[in-house]
C-alpha atoms as a PDB file:
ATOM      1  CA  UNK A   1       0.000   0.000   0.000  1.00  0.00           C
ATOM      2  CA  UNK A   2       1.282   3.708  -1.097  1.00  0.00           C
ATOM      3  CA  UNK A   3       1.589   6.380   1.023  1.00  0.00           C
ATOM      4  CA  UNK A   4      -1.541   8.081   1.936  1.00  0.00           C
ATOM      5  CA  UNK A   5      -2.224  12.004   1.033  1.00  0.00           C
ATOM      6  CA  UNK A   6      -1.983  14.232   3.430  1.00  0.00           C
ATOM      7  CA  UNK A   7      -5.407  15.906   3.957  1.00  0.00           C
ATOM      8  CA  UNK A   8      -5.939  17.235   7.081  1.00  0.00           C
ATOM      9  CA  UNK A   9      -6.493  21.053   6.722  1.00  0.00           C
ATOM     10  CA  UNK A  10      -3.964  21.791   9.834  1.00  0.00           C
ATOM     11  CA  UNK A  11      -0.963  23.841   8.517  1.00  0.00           C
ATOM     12  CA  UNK A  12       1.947  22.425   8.229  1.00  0.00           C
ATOM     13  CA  UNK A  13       4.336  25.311   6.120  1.00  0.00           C
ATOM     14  CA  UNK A  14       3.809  28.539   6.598  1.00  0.00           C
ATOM     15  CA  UNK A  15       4.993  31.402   4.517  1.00  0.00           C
ATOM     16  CA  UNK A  16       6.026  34.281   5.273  1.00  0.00           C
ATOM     17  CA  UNK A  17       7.253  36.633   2.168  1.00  0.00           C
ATOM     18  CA  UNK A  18       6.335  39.984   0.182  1.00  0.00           C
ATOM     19  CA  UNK A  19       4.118  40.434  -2.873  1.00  0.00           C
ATOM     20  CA  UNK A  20       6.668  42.895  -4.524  1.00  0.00           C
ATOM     21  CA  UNK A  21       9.858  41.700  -6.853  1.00  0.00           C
ATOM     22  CA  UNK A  22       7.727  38.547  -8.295  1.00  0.00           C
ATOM     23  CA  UNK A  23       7.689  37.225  -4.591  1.00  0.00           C
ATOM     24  CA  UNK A  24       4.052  36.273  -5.080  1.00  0.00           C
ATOM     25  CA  UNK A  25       4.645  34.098  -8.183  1.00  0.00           C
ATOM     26  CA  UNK A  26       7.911  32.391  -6.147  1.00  0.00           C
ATOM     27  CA  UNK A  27       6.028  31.572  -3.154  1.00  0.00           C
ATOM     28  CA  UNK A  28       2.863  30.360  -6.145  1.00  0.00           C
ATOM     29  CA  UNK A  29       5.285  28.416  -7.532  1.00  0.00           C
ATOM     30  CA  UNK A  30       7.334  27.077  -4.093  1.00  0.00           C
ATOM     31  CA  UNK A  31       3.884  26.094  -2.642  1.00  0.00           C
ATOM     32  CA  UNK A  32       2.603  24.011  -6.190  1.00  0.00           C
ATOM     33  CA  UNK A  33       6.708  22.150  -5.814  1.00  0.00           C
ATOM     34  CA  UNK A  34       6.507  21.242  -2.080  1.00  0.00           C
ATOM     35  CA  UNK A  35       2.545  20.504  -2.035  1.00  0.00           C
ATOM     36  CA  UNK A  36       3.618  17.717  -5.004  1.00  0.00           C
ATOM     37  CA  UNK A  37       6.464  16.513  -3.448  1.00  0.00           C
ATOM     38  CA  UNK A  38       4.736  15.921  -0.239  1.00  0.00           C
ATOM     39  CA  UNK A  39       1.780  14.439  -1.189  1.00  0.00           C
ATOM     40  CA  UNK A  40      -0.182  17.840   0.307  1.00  0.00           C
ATOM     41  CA  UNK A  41      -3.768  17.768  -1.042  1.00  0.00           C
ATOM     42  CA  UNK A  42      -5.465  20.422   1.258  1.00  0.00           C
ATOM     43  CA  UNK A  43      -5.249  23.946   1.109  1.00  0.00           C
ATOM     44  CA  UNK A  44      -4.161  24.884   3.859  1.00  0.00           C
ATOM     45  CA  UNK A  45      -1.055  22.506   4.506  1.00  0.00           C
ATOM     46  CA  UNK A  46       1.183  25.041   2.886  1.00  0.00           C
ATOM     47  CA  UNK A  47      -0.371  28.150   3.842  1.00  0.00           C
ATOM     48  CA  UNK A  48       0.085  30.568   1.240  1.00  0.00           C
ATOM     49  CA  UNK A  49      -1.823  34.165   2.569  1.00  0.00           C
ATOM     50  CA  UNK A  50      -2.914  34.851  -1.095  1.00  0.00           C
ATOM     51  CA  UNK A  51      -4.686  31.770  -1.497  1.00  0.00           C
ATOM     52  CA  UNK A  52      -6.156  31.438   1.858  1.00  0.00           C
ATOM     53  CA  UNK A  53      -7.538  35.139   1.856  1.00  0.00           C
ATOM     54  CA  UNK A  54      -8.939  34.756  -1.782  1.00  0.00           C
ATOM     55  CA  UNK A  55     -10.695  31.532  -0.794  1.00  0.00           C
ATOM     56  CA  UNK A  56     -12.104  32.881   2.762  1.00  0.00           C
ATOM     57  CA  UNK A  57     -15.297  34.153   3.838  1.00  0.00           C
ATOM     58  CA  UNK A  58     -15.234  37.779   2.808  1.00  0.00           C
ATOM     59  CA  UNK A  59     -12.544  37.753   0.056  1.00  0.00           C
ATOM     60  CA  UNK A  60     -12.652  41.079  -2.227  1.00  0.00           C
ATOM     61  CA  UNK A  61     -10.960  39.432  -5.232  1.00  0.00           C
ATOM     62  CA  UNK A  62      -9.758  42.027  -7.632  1.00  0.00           C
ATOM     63  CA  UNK A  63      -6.364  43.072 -10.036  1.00  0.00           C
ATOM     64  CA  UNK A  64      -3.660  44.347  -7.094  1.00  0.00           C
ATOM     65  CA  UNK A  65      -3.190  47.911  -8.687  1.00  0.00           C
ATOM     66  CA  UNK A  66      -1.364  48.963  -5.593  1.00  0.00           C
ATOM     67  CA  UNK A  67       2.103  49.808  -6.932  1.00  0.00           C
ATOM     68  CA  UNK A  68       1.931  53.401  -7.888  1.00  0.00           C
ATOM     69  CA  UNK A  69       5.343  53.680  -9.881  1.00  0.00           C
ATOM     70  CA  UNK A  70       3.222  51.227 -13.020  1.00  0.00           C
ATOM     71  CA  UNK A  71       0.262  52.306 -15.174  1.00  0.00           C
ATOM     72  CA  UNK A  72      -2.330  49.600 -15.946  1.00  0.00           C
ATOM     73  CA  UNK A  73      -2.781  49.016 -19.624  1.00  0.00           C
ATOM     74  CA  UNK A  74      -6.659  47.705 -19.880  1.00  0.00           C
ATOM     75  CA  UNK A  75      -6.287  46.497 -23.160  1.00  0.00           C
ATOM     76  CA  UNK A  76      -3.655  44.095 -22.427  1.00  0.00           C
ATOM     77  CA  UNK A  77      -3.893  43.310 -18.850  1.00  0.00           C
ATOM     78  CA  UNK A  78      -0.545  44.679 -18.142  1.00  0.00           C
ATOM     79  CA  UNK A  79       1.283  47.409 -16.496  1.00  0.00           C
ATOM     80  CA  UNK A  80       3.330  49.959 -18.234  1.00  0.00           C
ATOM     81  CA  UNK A  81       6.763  48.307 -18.436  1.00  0.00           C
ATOM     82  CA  UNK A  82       4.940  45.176 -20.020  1.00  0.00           C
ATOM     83  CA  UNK A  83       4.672  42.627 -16.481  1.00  0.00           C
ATOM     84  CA  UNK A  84       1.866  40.910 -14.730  1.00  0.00           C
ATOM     85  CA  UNK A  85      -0.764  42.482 -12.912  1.00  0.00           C
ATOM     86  CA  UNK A  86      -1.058  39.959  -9.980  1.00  0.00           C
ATOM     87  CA  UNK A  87      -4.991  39.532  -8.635  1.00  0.00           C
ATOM     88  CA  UNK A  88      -5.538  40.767  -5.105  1.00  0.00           C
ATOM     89  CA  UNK A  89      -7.428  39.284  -2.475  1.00  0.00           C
ATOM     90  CA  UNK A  90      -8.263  41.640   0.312  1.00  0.00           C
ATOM     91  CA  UNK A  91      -9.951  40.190   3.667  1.00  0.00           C
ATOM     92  CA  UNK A  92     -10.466  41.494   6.614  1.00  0.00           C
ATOM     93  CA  UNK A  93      -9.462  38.372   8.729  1.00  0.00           C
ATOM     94  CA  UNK A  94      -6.041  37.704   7.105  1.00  0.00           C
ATOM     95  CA  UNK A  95      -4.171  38.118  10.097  1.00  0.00           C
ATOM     96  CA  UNK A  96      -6.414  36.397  12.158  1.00  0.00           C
ATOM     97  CA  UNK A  97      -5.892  33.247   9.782  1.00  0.00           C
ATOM     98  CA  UNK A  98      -2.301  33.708   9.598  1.00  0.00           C
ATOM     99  CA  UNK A  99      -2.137  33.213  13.143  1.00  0.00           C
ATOM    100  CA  UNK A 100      -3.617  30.403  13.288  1.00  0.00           C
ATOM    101  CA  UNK A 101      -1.856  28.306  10.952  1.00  0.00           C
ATOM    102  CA  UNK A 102       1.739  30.022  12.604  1.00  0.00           C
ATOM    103  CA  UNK A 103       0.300  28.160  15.729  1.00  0.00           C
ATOM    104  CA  UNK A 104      -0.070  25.271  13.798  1.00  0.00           C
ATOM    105  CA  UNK A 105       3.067  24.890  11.608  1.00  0.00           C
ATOM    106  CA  UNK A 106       5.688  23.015  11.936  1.00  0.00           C
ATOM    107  CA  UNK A 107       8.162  25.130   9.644  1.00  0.00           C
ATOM    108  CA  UNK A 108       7.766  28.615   8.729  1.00  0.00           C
ATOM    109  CA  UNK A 109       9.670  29.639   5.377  1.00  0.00           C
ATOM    110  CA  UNK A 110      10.830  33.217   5.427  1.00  0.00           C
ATOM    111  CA  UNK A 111      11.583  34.363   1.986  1.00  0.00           C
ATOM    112  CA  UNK A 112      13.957  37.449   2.782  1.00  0.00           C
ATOM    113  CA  UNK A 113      14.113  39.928  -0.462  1.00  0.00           C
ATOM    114  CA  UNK A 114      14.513  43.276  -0.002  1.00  0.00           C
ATOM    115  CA  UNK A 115      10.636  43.990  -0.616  1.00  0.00           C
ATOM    116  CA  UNK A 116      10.471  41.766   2.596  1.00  0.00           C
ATOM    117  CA  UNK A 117      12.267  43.717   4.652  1.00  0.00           C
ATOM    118  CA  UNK A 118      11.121  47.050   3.501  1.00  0.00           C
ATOM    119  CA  UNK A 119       7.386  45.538   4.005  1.00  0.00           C
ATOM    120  CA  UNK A 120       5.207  46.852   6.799  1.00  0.00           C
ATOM    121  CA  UNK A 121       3.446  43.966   6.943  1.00  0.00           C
ATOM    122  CA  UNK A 122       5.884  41.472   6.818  1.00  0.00           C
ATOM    123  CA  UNK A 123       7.523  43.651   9.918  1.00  0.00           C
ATOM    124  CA  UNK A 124       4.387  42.604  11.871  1.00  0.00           C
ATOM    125  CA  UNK A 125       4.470  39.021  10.603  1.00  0.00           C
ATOM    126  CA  UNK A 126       8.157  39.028  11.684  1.00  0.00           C
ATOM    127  CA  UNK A 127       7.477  40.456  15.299  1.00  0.00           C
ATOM    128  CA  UNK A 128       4.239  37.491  15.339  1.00  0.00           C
ATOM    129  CA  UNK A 129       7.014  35.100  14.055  1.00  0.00           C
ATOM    130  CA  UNK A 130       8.854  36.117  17.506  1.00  0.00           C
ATOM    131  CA  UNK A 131       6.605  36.029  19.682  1.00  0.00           C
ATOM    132  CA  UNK A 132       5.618  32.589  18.295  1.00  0.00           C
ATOM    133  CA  UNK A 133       9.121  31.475  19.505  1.00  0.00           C
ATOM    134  CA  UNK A 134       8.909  32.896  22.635  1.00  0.00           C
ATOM    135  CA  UNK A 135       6.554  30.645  23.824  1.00  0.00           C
ATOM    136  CA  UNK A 136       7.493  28.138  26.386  1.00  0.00           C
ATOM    137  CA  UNK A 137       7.234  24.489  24.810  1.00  0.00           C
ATOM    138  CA  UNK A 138       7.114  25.939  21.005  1.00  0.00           C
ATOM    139  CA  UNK A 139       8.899  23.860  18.450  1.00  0.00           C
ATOM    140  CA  UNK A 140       8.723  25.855  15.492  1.00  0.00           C
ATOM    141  CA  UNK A 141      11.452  25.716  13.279  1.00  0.00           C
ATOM    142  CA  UNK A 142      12.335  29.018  10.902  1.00  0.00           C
ATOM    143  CA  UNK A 143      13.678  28.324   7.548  1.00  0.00           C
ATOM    144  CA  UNK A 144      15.439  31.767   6.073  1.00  0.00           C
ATOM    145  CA  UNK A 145      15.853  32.374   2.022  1.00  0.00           C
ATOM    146  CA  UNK A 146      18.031  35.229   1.015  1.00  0.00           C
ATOM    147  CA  UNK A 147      18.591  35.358  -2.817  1.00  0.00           C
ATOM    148  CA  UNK A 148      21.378  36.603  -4.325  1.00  0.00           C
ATOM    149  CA  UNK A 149      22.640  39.997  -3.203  1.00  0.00           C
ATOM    150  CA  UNK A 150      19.362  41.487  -2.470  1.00  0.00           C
ATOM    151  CA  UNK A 151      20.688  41.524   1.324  1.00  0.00           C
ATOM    152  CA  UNK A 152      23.991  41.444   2.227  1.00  0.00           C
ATOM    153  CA  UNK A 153      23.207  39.514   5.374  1.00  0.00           C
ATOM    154  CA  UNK A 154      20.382  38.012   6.808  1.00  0.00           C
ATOM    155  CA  UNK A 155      19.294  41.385   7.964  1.00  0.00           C
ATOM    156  CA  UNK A 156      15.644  39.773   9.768  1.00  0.00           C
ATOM    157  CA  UNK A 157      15.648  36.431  11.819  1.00  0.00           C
ATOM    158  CA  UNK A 158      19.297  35.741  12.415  1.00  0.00           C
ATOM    159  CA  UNK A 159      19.268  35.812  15.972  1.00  0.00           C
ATOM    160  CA  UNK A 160      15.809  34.284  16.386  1.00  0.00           C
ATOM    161  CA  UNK A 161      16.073  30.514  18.205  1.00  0.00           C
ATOM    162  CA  UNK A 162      15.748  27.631  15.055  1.00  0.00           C
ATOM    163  CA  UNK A 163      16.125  29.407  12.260  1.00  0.00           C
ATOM    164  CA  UNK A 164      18.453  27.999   9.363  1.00  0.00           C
ATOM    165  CA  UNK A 165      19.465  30.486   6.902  1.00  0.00           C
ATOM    166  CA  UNK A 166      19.611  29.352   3.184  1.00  0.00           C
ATOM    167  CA  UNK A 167      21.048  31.607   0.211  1.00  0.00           C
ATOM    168  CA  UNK A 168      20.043  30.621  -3.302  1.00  0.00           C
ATOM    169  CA  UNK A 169      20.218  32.015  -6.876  1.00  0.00           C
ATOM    170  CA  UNK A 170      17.667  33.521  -8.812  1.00  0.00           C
ATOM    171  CA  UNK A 171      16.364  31.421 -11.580  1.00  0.00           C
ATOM    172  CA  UNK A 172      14.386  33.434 -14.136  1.00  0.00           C
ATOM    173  CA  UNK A 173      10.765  32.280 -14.766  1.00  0.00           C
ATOM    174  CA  UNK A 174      11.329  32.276 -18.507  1.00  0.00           C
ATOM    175  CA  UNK A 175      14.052  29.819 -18.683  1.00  0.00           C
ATOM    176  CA  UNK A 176      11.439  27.157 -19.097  1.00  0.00           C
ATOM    177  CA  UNK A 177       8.869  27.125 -21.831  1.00  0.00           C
ATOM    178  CA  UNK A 178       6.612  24.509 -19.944  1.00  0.00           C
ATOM    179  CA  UNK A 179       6.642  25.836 -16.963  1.00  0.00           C
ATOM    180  CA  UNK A 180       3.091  28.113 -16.437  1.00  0.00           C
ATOM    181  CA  UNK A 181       4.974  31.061 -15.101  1.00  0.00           C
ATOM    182  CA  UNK A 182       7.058  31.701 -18.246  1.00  0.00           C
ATOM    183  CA  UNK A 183       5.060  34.339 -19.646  1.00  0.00           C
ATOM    184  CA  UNK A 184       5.438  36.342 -16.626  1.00  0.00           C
ATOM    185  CA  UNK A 185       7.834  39.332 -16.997  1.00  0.00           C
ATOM    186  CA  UNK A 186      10.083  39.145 -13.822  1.00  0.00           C
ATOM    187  CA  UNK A 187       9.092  35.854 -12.455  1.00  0.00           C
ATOM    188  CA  UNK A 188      11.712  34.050 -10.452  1.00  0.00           C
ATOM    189  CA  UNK A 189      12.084  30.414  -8.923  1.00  0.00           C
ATOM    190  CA  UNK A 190      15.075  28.506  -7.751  1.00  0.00           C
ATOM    191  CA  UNK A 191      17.176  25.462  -9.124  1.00  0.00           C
ATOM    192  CA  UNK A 192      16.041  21.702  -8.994  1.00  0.00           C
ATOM    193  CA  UNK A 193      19.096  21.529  -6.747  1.00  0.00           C
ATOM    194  CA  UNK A 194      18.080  24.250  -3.985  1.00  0.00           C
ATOM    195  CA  UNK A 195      14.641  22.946  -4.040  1.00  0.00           C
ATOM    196  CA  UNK A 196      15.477  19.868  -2.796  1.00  0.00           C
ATOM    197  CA  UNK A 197      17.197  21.548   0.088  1.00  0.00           C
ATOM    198  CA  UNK A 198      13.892  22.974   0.778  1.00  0.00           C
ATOM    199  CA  UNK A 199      12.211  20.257   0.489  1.00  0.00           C
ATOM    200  CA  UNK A 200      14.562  17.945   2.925  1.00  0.00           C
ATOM    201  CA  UNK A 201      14.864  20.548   5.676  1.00  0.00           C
ATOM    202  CA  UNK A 202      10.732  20.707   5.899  1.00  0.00           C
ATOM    203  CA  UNK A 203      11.142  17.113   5.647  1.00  0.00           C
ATOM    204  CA  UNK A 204      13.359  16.510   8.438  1.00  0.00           C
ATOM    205  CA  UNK A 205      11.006  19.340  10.594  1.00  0.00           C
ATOM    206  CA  UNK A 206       7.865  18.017  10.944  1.00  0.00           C
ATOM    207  CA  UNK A 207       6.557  17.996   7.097  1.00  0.00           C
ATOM    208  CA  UNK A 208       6.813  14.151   6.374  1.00  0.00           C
ATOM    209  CA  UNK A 209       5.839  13.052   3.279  1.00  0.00           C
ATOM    210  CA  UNK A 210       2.010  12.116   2.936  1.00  0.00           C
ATOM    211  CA  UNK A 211      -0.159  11.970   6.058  1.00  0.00           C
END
């Protein structure tokens, strides 16, 4: 007999990122990769924010126009320099759901790029993220990405208790015609090879494969 999905809707991963610098389609793309390898069939065992909030109670799904620095072209569904327009979900319990799958996950991935740290939001995830630690009996284990030189240190979560910091390289999206995010101006992953680094540390945290 195989191993058996895992189906429960308790989080296991948690991420933690920003929206900004194709961070959204990474963490799209990270989540589809680990959910696969690890036999993940609910939602909400790698919580990703974006999808939980759009599929919520009280989602506002709409295009993210947010960023003030690109026009929106209507008649081709992109912004002025030619990228995406990502679809935002807006709801009013986010945070609330956040927290409760941080007090459920095993691992928290941290995905550090410079929109991270100059994020307002991600600063209160970060000080949750804490806090989270803090707690007497609390097992949750941190797992930070930098990327490249967009920090020149891990400049959020380096003295927090558990937390493993990982640099990788920027892959661009485009490099692979199959893949569904190679149409996306400044889309990003990360090699087969650092993937499976991810994909063992979760593993060896708390985030077996299956259920």
């Amino acid at each position: 007999m195989g191993t058996q999905a895992y189906t429960s809707d308790k989080t296991r991963i948690l991420l933690s990122f920003a929206n900004n610098g194709g961070g959204d389609v990474f963490v799209d793309w990270l989540r589809r990769k680990l959910m696969d390898a690890l036999l993940y069939y609910s939602p909400n065992a790698v919580y990703l924010d974006n999808v939980a909030s759009r599929n919520a109670p009280g989602a506002t799904v709409q295009p993210d126009l947010r960023d003030p620095t690109k026009g929106f072209n209507p008649t081709t569904g992109t912004t002025s320099d030619g990228s995406y327009v990502r679809i935002g979900a807006m709801n009013d319990q986010w945070l609330e759901m956040w927290l409760k799958a941080l007090s459920e996950a095993k691992v928290l991935i941290q995905v550090q790029t410079k929109e991270y740290s100059e994020s307002n939001a991600c600063a209160k995830e970060m000080a949750k993220i804490g806090a989270e630690l803090d707690k007497a009996g609390n097992t949750l284990e941190v797992l930070a990405l930098s990327f490249d030189n967009d920090l020149p240190a891990m400049a959020i979560g380096q003295n927090l208790p558990r937390t493993t910091p990982m640099r990788f390289t920027k892959v661009s999206g485009a490099t692979d015609p199959c893949d569904p995010i190679h149409a996306l101006k400044g889309s990003w992953k990360i090699s087969d090879s650092d993937l499976w680094k991810v994909t063992d540390f979760v593993k060896a945290h708390g985030c077996p494969v299956g259920a």
